[in-house]
PDB file of N, CA and C in Angstrom:
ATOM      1  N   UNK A   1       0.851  -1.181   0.000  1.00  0.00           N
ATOM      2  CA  UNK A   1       0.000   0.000   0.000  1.00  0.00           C
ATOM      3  C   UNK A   1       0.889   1.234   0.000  1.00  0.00           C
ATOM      4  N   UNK A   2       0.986   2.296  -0.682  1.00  0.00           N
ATOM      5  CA  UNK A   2       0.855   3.351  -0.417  1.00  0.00           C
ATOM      6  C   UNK A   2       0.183   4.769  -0.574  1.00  0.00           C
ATOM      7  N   UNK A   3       0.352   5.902  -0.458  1.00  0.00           N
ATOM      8  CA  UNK A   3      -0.352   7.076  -0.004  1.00  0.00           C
ATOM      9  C   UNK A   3      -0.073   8.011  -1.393  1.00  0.00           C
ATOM     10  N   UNK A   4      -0.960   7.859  -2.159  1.00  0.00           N
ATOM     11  CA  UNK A   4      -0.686   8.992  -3.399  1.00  0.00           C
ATOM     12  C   UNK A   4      -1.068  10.222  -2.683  1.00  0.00           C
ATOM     13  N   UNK A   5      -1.907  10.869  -1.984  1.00  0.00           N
ATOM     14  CA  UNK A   5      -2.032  11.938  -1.755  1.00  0.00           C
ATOM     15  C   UNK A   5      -3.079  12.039  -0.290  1.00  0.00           C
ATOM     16  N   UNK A   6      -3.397  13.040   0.049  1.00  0.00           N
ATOM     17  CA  UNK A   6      -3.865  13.281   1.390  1.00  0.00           C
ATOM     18  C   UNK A   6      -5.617  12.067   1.145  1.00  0.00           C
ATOM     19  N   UNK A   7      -6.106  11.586   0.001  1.00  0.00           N
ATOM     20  CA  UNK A   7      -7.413  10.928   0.102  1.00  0.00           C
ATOM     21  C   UNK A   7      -7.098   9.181  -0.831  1.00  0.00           C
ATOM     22  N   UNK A   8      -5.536   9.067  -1.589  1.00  0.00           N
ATOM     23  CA  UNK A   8      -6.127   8.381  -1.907  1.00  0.00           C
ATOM     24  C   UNK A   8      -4.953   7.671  -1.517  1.00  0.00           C
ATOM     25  N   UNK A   9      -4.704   5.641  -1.999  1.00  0.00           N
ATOM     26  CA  UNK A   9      -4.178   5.099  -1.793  1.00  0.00           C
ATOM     27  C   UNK A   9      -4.050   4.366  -2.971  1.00  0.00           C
ATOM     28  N   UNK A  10      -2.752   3.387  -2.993  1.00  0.00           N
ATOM     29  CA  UNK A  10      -2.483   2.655  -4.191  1.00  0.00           C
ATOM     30  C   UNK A  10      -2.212   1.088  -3.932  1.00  0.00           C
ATOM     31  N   UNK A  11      -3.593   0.229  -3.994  1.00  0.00           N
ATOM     32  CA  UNK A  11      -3.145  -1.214  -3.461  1.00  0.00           C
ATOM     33  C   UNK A  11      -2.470  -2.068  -4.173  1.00  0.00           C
ATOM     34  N   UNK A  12      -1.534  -2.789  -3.782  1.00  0.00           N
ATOM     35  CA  UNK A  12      -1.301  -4.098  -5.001  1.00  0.00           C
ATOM     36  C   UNK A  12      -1.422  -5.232  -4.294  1.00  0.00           C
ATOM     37  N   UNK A  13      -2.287  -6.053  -4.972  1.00  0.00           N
ATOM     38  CA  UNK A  13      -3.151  -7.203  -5.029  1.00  0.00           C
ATOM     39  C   UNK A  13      -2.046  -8.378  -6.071  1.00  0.00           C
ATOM     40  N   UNK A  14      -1.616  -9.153  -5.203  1.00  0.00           N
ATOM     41  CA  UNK A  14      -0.781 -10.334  -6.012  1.00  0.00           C
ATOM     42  C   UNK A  14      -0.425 -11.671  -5.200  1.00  0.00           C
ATOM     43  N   UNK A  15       0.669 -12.291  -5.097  1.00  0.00           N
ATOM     44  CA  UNK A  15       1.203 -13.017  -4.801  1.00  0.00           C
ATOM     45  C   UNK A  15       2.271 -12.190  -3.471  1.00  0.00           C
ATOM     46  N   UNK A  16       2.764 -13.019  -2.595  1.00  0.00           N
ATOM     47  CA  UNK A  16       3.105 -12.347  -1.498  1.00  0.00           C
ATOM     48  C   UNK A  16       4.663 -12.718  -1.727  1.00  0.00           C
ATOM     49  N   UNK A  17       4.884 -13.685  -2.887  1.00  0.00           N
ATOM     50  CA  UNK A  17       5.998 -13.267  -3.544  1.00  0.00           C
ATOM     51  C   UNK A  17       6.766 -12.441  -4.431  1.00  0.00           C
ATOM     52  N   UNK A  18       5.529 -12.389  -4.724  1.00  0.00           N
ATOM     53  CA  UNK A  18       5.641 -11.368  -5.669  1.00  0.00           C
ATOM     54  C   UNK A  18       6.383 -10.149  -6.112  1.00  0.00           C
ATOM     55  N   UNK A  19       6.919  -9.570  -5.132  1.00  0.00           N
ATOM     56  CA  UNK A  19       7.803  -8.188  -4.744  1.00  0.00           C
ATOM     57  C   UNK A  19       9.038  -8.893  -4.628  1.00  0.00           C
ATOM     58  N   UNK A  20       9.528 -10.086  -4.750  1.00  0.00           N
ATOM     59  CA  UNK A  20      10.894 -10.517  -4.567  1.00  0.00           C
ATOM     60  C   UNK A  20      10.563 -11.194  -5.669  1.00  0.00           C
ATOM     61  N   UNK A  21      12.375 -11.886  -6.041  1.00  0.00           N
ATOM     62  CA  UNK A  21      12.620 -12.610  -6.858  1.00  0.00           C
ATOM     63  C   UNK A  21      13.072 -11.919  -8.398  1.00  0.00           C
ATOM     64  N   UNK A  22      13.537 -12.773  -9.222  1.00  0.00           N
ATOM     65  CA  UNK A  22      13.904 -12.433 -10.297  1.00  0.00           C
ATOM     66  C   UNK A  22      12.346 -12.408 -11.558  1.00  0.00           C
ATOM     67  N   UNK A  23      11.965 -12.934 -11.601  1.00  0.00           N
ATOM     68  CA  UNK A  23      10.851 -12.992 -12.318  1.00  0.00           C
ATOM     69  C   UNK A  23       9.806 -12.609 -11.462  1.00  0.00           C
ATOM     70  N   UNK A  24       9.366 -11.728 -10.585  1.00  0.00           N
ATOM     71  CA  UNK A  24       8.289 -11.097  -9.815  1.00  0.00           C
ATOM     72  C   UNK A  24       7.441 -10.326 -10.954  1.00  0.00           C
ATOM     73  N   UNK A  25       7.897 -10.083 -12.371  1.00  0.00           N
ATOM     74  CA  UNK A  25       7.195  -9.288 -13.197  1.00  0.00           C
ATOM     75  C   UNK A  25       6.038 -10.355 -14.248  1.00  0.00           C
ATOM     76  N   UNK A  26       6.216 -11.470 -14.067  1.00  0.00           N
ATOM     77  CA  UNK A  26       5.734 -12.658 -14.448  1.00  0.00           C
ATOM     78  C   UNK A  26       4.183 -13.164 -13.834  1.00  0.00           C
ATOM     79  N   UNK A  27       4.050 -12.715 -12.288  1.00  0.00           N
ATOM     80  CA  UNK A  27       3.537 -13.124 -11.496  1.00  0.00           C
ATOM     81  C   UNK A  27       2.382 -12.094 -11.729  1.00  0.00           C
ATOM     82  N   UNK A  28       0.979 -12.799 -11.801  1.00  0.00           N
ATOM     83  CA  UNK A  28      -0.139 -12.053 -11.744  1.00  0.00           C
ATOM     84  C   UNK A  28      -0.667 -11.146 -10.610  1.00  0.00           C
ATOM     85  N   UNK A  29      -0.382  -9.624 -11.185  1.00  0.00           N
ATOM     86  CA  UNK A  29      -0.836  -8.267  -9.480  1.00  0.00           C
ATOM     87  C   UNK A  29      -2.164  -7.185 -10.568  1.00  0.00           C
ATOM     88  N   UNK A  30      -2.426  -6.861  -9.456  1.00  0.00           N
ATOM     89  CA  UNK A  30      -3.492  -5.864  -9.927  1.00  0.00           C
ATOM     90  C   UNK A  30      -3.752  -4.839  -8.969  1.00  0.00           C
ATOM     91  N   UNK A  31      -3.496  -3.934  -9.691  1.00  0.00           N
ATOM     92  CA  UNK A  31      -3.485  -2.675  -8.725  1.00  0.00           C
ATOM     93  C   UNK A  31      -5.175  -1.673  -8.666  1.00  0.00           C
ATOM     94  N   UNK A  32      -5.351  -1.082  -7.184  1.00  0.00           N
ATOM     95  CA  UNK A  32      -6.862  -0.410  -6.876  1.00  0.00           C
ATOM     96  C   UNK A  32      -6.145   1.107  -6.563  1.00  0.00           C
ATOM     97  N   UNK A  33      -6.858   1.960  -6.993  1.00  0.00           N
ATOM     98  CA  UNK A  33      -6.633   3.365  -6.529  1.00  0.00           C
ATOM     99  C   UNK A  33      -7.962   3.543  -5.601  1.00  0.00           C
ATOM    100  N   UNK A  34      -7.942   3.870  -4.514  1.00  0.00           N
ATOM    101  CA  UNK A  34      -9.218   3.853  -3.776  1.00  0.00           C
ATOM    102  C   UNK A  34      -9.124   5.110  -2.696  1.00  0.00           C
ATOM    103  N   UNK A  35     -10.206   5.889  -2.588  1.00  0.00           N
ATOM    104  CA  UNK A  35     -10.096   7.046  -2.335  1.00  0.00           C
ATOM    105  C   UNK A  35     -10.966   6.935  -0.521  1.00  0.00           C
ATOM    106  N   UNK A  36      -9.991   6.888   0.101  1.00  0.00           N
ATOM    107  CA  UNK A  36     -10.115   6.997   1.657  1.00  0.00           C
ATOM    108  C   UNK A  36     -11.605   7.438   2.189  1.00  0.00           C
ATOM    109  N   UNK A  37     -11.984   8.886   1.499  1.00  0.00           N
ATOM    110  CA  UNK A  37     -12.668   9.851   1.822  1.00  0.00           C
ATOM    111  C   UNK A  37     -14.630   9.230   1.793  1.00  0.00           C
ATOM    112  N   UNK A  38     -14.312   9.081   0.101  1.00  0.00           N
ATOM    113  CA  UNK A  38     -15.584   8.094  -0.062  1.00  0.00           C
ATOM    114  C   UNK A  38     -15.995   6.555   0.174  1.00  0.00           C
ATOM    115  N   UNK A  39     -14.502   5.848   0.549  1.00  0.00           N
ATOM    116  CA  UNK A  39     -14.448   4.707   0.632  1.00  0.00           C
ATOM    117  C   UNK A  39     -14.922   3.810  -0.673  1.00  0.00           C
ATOM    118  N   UNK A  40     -14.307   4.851  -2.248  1.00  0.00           N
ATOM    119  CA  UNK A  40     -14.817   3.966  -3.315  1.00  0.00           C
ATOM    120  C   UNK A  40     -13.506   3.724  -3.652  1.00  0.00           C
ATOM    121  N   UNK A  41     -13.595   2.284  -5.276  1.00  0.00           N
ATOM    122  CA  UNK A  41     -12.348   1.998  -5.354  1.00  0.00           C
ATOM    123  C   UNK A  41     -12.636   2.491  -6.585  1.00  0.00           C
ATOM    124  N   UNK A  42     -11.548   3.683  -7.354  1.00  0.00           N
ATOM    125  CA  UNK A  42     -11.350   4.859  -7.884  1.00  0.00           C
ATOM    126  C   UNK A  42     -10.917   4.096  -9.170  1.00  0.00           C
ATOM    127  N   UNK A  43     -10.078   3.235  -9.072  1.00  0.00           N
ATOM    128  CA  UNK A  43      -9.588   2.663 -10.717  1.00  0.00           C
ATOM    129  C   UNK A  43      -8.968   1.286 -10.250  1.00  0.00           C
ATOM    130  N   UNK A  44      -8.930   0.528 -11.050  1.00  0.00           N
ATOM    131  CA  UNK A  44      -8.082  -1.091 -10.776  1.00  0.00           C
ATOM    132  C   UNK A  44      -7.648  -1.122 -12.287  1.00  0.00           C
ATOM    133  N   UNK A  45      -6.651  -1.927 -11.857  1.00  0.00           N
ATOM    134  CA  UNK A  45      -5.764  -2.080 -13.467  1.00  0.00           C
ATOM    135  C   UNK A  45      -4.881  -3.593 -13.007  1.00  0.00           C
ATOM    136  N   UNK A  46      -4.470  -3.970 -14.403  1.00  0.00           N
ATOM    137  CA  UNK A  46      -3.664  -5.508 -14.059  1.00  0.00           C
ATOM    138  C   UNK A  46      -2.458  -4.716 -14.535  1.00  0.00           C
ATOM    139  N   UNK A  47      -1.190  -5.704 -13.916  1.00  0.00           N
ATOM    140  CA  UNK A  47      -0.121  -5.252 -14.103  1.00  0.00           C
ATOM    141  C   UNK A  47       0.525  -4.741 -14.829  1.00  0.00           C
ATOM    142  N   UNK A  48      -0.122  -5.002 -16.183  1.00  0.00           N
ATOM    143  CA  UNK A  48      -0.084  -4.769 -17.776  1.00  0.00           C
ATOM    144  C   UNK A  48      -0.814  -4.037 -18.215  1.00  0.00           C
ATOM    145  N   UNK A  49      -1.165  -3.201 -17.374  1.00  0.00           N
ATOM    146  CA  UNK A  49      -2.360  -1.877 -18.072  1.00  0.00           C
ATOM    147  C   UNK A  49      -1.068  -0.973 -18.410  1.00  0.00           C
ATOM    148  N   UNK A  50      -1.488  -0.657 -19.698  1.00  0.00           N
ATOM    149  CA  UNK A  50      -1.357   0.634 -20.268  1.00  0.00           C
ATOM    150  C   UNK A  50      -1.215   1.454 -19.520  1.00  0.00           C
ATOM    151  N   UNK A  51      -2.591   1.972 -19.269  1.00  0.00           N
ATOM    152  CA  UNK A  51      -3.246   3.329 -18.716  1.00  0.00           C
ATOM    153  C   UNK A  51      -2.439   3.437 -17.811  1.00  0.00           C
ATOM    154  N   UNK A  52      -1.975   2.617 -16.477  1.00  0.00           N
ATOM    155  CA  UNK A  52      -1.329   2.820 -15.361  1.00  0.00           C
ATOM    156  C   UNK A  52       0.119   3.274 -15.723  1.00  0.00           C
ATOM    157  N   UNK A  53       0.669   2.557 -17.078  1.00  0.00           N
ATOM    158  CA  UNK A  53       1.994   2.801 -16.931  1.00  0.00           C
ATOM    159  C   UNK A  53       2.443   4.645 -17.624  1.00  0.00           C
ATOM    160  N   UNK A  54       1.084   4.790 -18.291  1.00  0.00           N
ATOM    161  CA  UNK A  54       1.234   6.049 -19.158  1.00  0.00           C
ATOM    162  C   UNK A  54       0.988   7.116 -17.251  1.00  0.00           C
ATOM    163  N   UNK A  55       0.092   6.608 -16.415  1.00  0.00           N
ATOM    164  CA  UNK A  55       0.191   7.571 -15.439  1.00  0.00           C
ATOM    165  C   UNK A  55       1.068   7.567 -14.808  1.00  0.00           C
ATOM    166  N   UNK A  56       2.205   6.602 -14.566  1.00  0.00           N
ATOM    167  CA  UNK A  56       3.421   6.191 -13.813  1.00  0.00           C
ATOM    168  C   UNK A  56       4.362   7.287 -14.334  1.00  0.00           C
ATOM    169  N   UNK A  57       4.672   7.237 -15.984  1.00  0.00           N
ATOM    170  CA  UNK A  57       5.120   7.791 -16.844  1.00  0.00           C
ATOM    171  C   UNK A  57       4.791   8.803 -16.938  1.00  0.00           C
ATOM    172  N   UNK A  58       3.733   9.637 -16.596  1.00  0.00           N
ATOM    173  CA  UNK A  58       3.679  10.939 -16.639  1.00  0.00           C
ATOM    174  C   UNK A  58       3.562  11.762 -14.936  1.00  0.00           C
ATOM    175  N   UNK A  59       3.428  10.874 -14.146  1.00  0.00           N
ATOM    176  CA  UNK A  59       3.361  11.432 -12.916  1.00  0.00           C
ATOM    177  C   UNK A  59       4.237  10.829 -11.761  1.00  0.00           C
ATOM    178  N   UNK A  60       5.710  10.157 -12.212  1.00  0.00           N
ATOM    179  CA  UNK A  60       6.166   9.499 -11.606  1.00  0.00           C
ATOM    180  C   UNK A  60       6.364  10.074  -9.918  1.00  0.00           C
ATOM    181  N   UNK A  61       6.930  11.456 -10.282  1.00  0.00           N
ATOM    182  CA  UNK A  61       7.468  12.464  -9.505  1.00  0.00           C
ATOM    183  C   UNK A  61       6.402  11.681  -8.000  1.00  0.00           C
ATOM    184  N   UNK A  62       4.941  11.906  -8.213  1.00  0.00           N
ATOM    185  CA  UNK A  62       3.668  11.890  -6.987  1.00  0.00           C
ATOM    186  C   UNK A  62       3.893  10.478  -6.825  1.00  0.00           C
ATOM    187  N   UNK A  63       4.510   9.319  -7.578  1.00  0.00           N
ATOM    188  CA  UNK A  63       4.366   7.471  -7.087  1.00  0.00           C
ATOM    189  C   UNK A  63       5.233   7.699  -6.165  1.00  0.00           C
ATOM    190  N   UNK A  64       6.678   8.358  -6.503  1.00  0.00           N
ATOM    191  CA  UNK A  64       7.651   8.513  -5.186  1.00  0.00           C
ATOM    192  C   UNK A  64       8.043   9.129  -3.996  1.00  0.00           C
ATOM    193  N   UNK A  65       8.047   9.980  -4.557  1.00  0.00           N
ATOM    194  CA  UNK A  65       7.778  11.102  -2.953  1.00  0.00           C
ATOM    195  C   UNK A  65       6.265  12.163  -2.450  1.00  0.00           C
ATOM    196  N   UNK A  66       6.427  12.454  -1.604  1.00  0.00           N
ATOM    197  CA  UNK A  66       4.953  13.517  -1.073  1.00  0.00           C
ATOM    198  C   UNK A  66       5.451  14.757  -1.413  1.00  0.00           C
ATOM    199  N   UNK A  67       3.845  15.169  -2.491  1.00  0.00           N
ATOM    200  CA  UNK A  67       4.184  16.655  -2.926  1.00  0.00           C
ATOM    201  C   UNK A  67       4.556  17.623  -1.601  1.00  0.00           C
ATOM    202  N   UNK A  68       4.196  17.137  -0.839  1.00  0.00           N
ATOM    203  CA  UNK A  68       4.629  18.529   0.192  1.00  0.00           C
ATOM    204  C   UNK A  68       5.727  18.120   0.880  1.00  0.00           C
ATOM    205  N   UNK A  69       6.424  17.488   0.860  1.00  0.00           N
ATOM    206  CA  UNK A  69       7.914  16.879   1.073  1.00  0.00           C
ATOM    207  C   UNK A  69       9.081  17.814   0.369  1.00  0.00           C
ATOM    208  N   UNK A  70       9.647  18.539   1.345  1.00  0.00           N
ATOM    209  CA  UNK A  70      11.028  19.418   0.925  1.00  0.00           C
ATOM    210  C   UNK A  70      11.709  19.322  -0.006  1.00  0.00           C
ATOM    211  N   UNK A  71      11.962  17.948   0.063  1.00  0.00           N
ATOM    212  CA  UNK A  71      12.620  17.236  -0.762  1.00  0.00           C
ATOM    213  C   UNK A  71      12.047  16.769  -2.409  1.00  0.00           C
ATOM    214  N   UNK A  72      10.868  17.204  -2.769  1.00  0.00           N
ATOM    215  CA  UNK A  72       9.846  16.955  -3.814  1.00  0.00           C
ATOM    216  C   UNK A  72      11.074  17.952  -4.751  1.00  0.00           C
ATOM    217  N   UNK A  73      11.387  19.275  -4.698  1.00  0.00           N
ATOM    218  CA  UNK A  73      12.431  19.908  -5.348  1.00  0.00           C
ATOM    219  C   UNK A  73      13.881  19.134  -5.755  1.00  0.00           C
ATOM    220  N   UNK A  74      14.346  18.379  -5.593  1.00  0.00           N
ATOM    221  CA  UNK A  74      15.439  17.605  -5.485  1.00  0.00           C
ATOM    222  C   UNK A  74      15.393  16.231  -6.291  1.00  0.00           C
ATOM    223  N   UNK A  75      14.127  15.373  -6.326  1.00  0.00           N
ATOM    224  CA  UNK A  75      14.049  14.526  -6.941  1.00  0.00           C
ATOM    225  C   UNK A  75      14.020  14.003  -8.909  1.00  0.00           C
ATOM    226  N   UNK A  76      14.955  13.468  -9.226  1.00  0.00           N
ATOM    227  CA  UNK A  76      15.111  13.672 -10.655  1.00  0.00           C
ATOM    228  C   UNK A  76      13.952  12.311 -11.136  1.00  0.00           C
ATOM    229  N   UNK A  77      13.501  12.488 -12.131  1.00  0.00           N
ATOM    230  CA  UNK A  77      12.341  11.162 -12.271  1.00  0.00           C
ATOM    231  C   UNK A  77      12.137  11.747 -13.702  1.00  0.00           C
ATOM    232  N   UNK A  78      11.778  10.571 -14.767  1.00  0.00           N
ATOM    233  CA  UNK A  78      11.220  10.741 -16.093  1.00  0.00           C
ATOM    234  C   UNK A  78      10.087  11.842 -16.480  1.00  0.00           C
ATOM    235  N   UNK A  79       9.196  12.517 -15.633  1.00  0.00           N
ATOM    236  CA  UNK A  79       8.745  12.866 -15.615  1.00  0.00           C
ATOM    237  C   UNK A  79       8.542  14.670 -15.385  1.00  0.00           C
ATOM    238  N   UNK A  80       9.941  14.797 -14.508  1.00  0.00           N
ATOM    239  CA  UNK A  80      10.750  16.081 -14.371  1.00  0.00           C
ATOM    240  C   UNK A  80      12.245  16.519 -15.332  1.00  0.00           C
ATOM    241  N   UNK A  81      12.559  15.171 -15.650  1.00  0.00           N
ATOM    242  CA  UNK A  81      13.929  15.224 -16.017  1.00  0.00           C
ATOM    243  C   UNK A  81      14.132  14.665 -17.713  1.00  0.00           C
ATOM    244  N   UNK A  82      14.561  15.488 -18.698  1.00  0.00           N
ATOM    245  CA  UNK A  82      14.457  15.224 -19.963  1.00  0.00           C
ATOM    246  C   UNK A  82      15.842  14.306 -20.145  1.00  0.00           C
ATOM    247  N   UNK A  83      16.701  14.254 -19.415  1.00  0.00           N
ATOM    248  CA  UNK A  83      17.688  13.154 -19.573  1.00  0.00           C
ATOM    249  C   UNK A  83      16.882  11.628 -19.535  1.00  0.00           C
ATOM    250  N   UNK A  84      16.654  11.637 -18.274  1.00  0.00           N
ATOM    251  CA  UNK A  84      15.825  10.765 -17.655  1.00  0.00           C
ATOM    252  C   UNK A  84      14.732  10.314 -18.471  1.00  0.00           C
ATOM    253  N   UNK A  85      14.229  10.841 -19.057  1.00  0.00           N
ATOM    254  CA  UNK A  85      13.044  10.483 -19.978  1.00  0.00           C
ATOM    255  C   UNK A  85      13.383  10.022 -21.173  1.00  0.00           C
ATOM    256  N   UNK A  86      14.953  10.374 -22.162  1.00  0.00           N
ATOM    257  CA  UNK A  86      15.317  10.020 -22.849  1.00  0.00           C
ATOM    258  C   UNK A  86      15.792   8.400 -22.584  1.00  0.00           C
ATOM    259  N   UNK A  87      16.076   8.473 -21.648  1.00  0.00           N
ATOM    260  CA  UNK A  87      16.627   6.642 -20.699  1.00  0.00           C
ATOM    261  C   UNK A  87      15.485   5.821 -20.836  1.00  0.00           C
ATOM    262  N   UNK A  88      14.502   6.657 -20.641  1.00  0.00           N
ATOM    263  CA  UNK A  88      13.365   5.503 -20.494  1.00  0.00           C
ATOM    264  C   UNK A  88      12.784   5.130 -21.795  1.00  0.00           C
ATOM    265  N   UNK A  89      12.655   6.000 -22.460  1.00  0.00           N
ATOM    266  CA  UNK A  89      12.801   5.849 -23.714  1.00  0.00           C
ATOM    267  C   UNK A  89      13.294   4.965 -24.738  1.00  0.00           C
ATOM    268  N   UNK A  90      14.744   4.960 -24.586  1.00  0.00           N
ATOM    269  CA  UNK A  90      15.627   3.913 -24.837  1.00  0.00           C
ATOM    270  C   UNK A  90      15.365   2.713 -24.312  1.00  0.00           C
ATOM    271  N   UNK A  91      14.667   2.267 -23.121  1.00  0.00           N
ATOM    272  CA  UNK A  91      15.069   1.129 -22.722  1.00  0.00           C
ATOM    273  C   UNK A  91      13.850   0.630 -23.047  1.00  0.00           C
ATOM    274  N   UNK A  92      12.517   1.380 -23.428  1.00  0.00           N
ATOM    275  CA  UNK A  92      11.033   1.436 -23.804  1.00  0.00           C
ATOM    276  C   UNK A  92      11.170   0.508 -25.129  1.00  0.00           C
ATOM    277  N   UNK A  93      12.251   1.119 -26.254  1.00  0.00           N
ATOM    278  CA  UNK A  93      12.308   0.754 -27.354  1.00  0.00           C
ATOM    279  C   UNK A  93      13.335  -0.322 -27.855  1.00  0.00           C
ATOM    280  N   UNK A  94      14.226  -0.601 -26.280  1.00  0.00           N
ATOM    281  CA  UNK A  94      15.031  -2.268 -26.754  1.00  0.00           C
ATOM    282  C   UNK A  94      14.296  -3.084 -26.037  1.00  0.00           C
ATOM    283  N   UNK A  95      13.102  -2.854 -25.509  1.00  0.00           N
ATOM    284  CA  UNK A  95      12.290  -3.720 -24.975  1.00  0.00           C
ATOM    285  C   UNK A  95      11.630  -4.791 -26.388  1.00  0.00           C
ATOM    286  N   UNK A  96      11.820  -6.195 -26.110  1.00  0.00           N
ATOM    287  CA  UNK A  96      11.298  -7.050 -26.687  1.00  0.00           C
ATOM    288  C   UNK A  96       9.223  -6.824 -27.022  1.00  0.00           C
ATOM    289  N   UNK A  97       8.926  -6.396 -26.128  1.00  0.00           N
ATOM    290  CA  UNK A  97       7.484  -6.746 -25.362  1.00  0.00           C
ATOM    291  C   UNK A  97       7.022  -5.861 -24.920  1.00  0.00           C
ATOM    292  N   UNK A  98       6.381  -4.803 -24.869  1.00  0.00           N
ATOM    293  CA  UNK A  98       5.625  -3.468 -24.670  1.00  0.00           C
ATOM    294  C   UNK A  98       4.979  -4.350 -23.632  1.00  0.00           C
ATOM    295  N   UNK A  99       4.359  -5.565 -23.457  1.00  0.00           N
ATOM    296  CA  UNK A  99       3.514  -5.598 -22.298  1.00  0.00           C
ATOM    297  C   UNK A  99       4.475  -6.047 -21.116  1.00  0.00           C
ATOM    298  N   UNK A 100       5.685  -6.876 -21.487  1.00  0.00           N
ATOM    299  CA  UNK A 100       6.275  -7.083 -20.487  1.00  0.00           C
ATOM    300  C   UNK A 100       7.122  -5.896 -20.088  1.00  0.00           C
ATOM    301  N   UNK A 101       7.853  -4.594 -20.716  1.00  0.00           N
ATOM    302  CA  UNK A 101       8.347  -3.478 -20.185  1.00  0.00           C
ATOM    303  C   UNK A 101       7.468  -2.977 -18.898  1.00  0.00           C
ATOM    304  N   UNK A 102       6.379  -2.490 -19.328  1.00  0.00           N
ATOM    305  CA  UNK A 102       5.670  -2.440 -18.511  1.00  0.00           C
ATOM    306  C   UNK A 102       4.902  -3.244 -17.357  1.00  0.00           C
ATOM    307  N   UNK A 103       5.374  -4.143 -17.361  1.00  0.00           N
ATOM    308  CA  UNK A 103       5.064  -5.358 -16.217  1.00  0.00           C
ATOM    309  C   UNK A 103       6.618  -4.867 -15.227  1.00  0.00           C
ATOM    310  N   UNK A 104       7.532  -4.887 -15.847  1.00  0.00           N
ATOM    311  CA  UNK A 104       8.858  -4.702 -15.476  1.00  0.00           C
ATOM    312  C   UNK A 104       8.503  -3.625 -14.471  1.00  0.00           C
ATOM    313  N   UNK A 105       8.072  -2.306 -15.493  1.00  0.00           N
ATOM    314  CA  UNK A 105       8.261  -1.429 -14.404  1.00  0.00           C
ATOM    315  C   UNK A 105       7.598  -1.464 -13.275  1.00  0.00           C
ATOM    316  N   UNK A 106       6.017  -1.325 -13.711  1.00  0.00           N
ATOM    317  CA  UNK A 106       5.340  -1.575 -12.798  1.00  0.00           C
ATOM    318  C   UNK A 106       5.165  -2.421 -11.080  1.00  0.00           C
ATOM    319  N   UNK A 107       6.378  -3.815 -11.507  1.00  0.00           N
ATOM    320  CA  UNK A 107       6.361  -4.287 -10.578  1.00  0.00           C
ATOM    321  C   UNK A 107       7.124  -3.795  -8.994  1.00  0.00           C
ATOM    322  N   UNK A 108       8.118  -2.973  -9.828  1.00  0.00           N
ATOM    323  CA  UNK A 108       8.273  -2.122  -8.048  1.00  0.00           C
ATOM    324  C   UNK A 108       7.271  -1.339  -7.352  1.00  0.00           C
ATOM    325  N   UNK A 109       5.655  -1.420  -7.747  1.00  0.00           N
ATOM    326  CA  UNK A 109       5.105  -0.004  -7.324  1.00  0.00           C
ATOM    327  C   UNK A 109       4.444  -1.351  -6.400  1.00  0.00           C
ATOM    328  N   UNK A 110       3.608  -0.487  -5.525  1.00  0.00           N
ATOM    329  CA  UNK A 110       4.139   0.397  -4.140  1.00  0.00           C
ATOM    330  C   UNK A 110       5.137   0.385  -4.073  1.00  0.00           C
ATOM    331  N   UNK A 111       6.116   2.026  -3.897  1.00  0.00           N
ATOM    332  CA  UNK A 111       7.021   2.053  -3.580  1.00  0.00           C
ATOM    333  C   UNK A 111       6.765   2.076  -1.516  1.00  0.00           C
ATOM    334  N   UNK A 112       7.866   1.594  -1.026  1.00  0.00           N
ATOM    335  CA  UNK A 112       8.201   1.524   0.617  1.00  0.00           C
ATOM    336  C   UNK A 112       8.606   2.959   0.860  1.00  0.00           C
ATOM    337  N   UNK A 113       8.018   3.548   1.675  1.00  0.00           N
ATOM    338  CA  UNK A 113       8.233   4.903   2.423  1.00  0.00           C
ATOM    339  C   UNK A 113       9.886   5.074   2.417  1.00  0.00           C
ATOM    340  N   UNK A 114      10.608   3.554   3.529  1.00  0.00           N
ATOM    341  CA  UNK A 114      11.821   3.827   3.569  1.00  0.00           C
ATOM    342  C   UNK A 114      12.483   3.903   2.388  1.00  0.00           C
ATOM    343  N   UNK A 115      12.534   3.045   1.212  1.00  0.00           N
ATOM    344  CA  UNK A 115      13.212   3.288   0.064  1.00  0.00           C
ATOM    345  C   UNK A 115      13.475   4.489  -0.685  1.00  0.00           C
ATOM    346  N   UNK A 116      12.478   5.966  -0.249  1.00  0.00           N
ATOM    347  CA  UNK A 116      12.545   6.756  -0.514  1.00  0.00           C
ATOM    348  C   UNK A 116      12.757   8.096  -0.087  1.00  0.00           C
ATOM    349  N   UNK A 117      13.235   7.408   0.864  1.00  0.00           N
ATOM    350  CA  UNK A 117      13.917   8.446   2.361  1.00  0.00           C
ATOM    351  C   UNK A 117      14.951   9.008   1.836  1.00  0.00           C
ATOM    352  N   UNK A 118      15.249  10.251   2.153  1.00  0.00           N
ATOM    353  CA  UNK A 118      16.890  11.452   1.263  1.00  0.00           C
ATOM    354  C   UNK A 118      17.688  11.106   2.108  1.00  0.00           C
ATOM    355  N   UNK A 119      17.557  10.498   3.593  1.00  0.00           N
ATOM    356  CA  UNK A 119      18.842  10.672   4.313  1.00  0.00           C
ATOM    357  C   UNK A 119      19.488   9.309   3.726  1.00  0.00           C
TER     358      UNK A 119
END
């Protein structure tokens, strides 16, 4: 689980192996955006959605750190950073498999609070 913003949350639904291992991108997850406030579930997607990876891809900056986090100024991500976006790019297009790139990426999300700690 984590906290996209002050109402909503980002579940992933899989295997409890899933987050480890070498092939964890293999393993069937499905992710819920569900909004605290109303207690509805806002969007679900399988690991291989599109849609999720084009919002990953355009809003990476909000998957990793909290907009009101000091540190939100400091963070370089595809989404802020035109180097960075050129990388992803590249690695978008020696990708064998458009559905498995995106399984790839996808599978680190939820990111862990600590993993994204500046100190």
């Amino acid at each position: 689980v984590q906290f996209l913003d002050r109402h909503h949350l980002l579940i992933k639904f899989g295997s409890v192996d899933g987050g480890v291992g070498r092939n964890a991108d293999h393993l069937p997850a499905f992710f819920a955006v569900y909004n605290m406030e109303t207690t509805d579930i806002v969007a679900f997607y399988q690991n291989s959605a599109e849609d999720l990876y084009q919002l990953f891809e355009q809003f990476s900056d909000h998957f990793t750190v909290s907009g009101s986090s000091p540190f939100m100024n400091f963070v370089t991500s595809h989404s802020n950073s035109v180097h960075a976006l050129e990388q992803l790019k590249y690695l978008k297009n020696k990708s064998n498999s458009f559905s498995q790139f995106v399984k790839k990426m996808l599978v680190s999300l939820p990111f862990s609070c600590q993993s994204q700690s500046p100190s």
